[in-house]
Protein backbone atom coordinates (compact mmCIF):
# COMPACT_ATOMS: atom_id res chain seq x y z
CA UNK A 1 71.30 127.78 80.88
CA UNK A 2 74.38 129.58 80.48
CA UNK A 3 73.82 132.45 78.28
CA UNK A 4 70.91 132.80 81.17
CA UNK A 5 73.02 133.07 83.96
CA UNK A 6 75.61 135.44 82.11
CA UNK A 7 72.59 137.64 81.56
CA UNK A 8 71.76 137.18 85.50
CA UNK A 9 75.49 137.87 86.18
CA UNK A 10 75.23 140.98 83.96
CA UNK A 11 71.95 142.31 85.30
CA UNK A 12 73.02 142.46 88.93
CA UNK A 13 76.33 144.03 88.27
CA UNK A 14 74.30 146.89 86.25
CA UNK A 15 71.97 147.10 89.04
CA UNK A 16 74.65 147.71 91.31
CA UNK A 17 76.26 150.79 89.80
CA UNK A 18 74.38 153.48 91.87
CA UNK A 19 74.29 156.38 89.36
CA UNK A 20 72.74 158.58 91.85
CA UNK A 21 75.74 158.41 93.78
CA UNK A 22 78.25 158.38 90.46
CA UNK A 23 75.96 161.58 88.97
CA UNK A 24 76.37 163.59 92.18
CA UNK A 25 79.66 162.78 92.57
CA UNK A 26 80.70 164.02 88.59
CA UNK A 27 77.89 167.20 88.99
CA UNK A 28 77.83 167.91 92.22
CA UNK A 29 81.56 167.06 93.58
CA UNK A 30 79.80 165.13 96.61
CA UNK A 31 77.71 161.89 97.99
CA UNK A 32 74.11 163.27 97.56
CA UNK A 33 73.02 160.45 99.76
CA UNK A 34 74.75 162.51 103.22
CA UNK A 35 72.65 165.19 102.85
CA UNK A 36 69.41 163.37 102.57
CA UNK A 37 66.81 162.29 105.20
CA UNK A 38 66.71 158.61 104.51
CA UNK A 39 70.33 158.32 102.62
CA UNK A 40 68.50 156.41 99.65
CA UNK A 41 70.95 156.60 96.42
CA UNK A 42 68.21 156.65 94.18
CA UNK A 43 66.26 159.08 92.02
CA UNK A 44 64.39 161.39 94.35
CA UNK A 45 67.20 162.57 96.01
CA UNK A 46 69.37 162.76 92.88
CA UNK A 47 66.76 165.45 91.94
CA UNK A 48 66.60 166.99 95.69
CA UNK A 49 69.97 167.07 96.77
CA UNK A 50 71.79 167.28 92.97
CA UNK A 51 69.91 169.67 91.07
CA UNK A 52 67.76 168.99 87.59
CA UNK A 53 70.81 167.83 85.30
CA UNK A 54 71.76 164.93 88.09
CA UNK A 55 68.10 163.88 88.94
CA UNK A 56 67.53 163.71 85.03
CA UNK A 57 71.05 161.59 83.99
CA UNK A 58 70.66 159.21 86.68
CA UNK A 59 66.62 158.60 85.92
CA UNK A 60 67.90 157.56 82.48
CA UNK A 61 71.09 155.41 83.70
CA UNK A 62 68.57 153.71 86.42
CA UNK A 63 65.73 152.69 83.85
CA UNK A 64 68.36 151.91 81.25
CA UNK A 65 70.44 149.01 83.96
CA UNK A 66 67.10 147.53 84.06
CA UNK A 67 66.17 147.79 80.51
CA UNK A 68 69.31 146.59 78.72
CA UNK A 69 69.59 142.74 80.42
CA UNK A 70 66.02 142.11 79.91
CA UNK A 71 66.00 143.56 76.64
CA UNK A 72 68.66 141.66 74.90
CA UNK A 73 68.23 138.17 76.88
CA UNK A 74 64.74 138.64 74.84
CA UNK A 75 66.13 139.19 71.86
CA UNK A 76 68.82 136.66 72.07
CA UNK A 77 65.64 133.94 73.15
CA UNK A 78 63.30 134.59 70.52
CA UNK A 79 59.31 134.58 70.99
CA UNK A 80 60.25 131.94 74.01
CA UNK A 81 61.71 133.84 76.21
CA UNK A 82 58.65 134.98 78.19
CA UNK A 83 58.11 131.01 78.64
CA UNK A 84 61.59 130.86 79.54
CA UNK A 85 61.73 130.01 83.32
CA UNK A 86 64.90 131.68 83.28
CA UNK A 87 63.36 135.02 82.68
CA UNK A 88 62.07 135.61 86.33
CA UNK A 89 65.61 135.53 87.08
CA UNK A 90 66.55 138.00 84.63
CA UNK A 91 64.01 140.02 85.43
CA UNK A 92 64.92 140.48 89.22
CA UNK A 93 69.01 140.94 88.64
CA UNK A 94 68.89 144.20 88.12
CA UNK A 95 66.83 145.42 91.23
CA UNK A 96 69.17 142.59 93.25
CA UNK A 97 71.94 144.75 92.46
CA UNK A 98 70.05 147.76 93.05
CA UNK A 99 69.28 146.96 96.89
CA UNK A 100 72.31 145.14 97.63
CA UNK A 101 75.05 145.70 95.42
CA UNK A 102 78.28 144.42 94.85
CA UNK A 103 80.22 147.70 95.05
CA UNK A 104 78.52 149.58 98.17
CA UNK A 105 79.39 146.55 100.73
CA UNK A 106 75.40 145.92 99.54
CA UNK A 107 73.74 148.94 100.85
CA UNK A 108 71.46 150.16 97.95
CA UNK A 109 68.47 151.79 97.15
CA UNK A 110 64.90 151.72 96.67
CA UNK A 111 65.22 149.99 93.34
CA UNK A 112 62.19 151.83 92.10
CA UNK A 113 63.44 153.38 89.03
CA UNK A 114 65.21 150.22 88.19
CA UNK A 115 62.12 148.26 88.43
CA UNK A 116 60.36 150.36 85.95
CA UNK A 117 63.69 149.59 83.71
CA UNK A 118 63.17 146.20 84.02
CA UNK A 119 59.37 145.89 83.14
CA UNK A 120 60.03 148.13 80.46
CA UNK A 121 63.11 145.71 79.01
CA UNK A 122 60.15 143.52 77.98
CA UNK A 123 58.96 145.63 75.67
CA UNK A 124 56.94 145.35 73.77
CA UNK A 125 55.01 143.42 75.88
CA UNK A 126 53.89 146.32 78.02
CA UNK A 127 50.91 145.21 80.06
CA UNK A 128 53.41 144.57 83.21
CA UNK A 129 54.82 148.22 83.39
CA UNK A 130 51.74 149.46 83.09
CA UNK A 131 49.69 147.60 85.77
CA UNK A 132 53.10 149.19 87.79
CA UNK A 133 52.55 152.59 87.04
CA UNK A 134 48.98 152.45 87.35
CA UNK A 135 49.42 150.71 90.95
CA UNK A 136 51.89 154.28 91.91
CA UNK A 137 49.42 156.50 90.47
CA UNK A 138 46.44 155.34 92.19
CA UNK A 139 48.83 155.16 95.07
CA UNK A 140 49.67 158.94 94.83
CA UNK A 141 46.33 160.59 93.48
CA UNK A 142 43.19 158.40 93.69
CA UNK A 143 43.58 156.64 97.25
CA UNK A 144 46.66 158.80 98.39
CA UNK A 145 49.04 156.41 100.56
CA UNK A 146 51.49 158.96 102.85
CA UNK A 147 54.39 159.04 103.80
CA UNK A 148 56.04 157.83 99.83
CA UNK A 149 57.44 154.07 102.55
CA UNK A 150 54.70 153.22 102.48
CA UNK A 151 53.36 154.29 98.83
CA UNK A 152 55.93 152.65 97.55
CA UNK A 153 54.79 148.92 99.25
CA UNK A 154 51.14 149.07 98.51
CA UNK A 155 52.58 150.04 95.07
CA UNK A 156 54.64 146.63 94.43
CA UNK A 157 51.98 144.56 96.06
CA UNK A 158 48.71 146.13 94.64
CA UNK A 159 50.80 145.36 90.98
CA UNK A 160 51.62 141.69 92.25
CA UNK A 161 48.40 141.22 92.94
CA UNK A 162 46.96 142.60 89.84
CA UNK A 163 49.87 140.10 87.76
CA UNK A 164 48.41 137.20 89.78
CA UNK A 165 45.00 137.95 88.86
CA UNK A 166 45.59 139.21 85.11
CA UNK A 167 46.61 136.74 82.30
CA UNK A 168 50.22 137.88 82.35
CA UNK A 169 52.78 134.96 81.79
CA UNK A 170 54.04 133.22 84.63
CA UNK A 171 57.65 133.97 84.48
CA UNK A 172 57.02 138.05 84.62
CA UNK A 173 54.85 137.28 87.53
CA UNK A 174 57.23 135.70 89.90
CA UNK A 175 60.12 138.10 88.51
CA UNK A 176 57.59 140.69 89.81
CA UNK A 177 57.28 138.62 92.82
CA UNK A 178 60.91 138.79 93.68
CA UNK A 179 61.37 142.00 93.02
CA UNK A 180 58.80 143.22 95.20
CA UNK A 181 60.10 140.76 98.17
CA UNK A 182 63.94 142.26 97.81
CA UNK A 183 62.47 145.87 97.28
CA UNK A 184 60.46 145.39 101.01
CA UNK A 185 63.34 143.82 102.71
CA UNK A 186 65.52 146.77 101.21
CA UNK A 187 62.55 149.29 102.70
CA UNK A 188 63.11 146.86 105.85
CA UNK A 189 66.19 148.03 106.40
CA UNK A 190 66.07 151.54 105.85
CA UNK A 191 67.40 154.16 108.38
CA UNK A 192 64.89 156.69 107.33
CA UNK A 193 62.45 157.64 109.96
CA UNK A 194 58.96 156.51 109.37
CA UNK A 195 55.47 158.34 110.19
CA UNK A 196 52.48 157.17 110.82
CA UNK A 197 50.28 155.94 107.48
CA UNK A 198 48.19 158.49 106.57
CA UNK A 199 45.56 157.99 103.91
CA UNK A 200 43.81 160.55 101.69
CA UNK A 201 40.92 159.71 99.51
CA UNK A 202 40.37 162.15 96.15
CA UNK A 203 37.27 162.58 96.34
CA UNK A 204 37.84 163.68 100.27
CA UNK A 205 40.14 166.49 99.65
């Protein structure tokens, strides 16, 4: 229990680093997030507002706050770690420090990027990230959900949904299922304007 919570300690403090905003403030000499639309410090506009070099550094430092935690609390388990209950937990710090962290008076991002990170800190047990990416493909080229709001939340549920009905262990699932409820209250509370859904089929184009 206690090596568990230092690992759920750990994983929200690395989820609340914002490296968008620490990459744009070593590259670019400035907040990227005050020249944005929706003032998200995540990836997108660490490519948009900071160039190629800050997009890139802070894709690897957001995937890489999800991936360590997850990574090492499974190695430190053993093969029972995914039947740890403790895991769901784990699983979810980092993307609870993402959308409200500790150092930005908890006004985060997206927690996209660092979602990915965490999925991918089970490695190799890679059925979860994949059923994720999968979910934001068909979301973006098949059945084309516009504007990327509300992408992004058929996204996290379509993959919660496809957990729920998939054998994946239990513990991922409900991590999944927290993540996805902080990542819509965090989508909640954005400032950005929103548009009206618009929905393009592939085959329609």
């Amino acid at each position: 229990m206690v090596r568990a919570l230092l690992f759920i300690l750990l994983g929200y403090l690395s989820g609340s680093v914002l490296y968008a905003k620490v990459w744009g403030k070593l590259l670019c000499g400035t907040d990227i997030t005050k020249g944005s639309t929706d003032g998200n410090p995540g990836t997108a506009n660490a490519f948009i507002q900071g160039g190629f070099w800050c997009g890139v550094l802070t894709l690897f430092c957001e995937l890489l706050k999800g991936i360590l935690p997850v990574y090492f609390y499974m190695r430190g388990m053993g093969p029972q770690a995914l039947s740890d209950g403790w895991m769901a937990l784990v699983l979810a710090a980092p993307v609870l420090g993402h959308t409200f962290p500790l150092f930005q008076k908890h006004h985060g991002g997206k927690g996209i990027a660092v979602s990915f990170g965490s999925l991918l800190g089970l490695y190799p047990y890679w059925m979860p990230v994949l059923v994720f990416a999968f979910a934001f493909i068909f979301f973006s080229v098949v059945v084309c959900v516009e504007p990327h709001f509300y992408r992004t939340i058929a996204a996290y549920l379509a993959t919660l949904a496809g957990l729920f009905v998939t054998n994946v262990i239990p513990a991922v699932r409900y991590g999944f299922g927290m993540m996805t409820i902080l990542v819509c209250i965090r989508m909640k509370l954005s400032t950005e304007e929103r548009e009206r859904m618009r929905i393009k089929l592939l085959w329609m184009h």
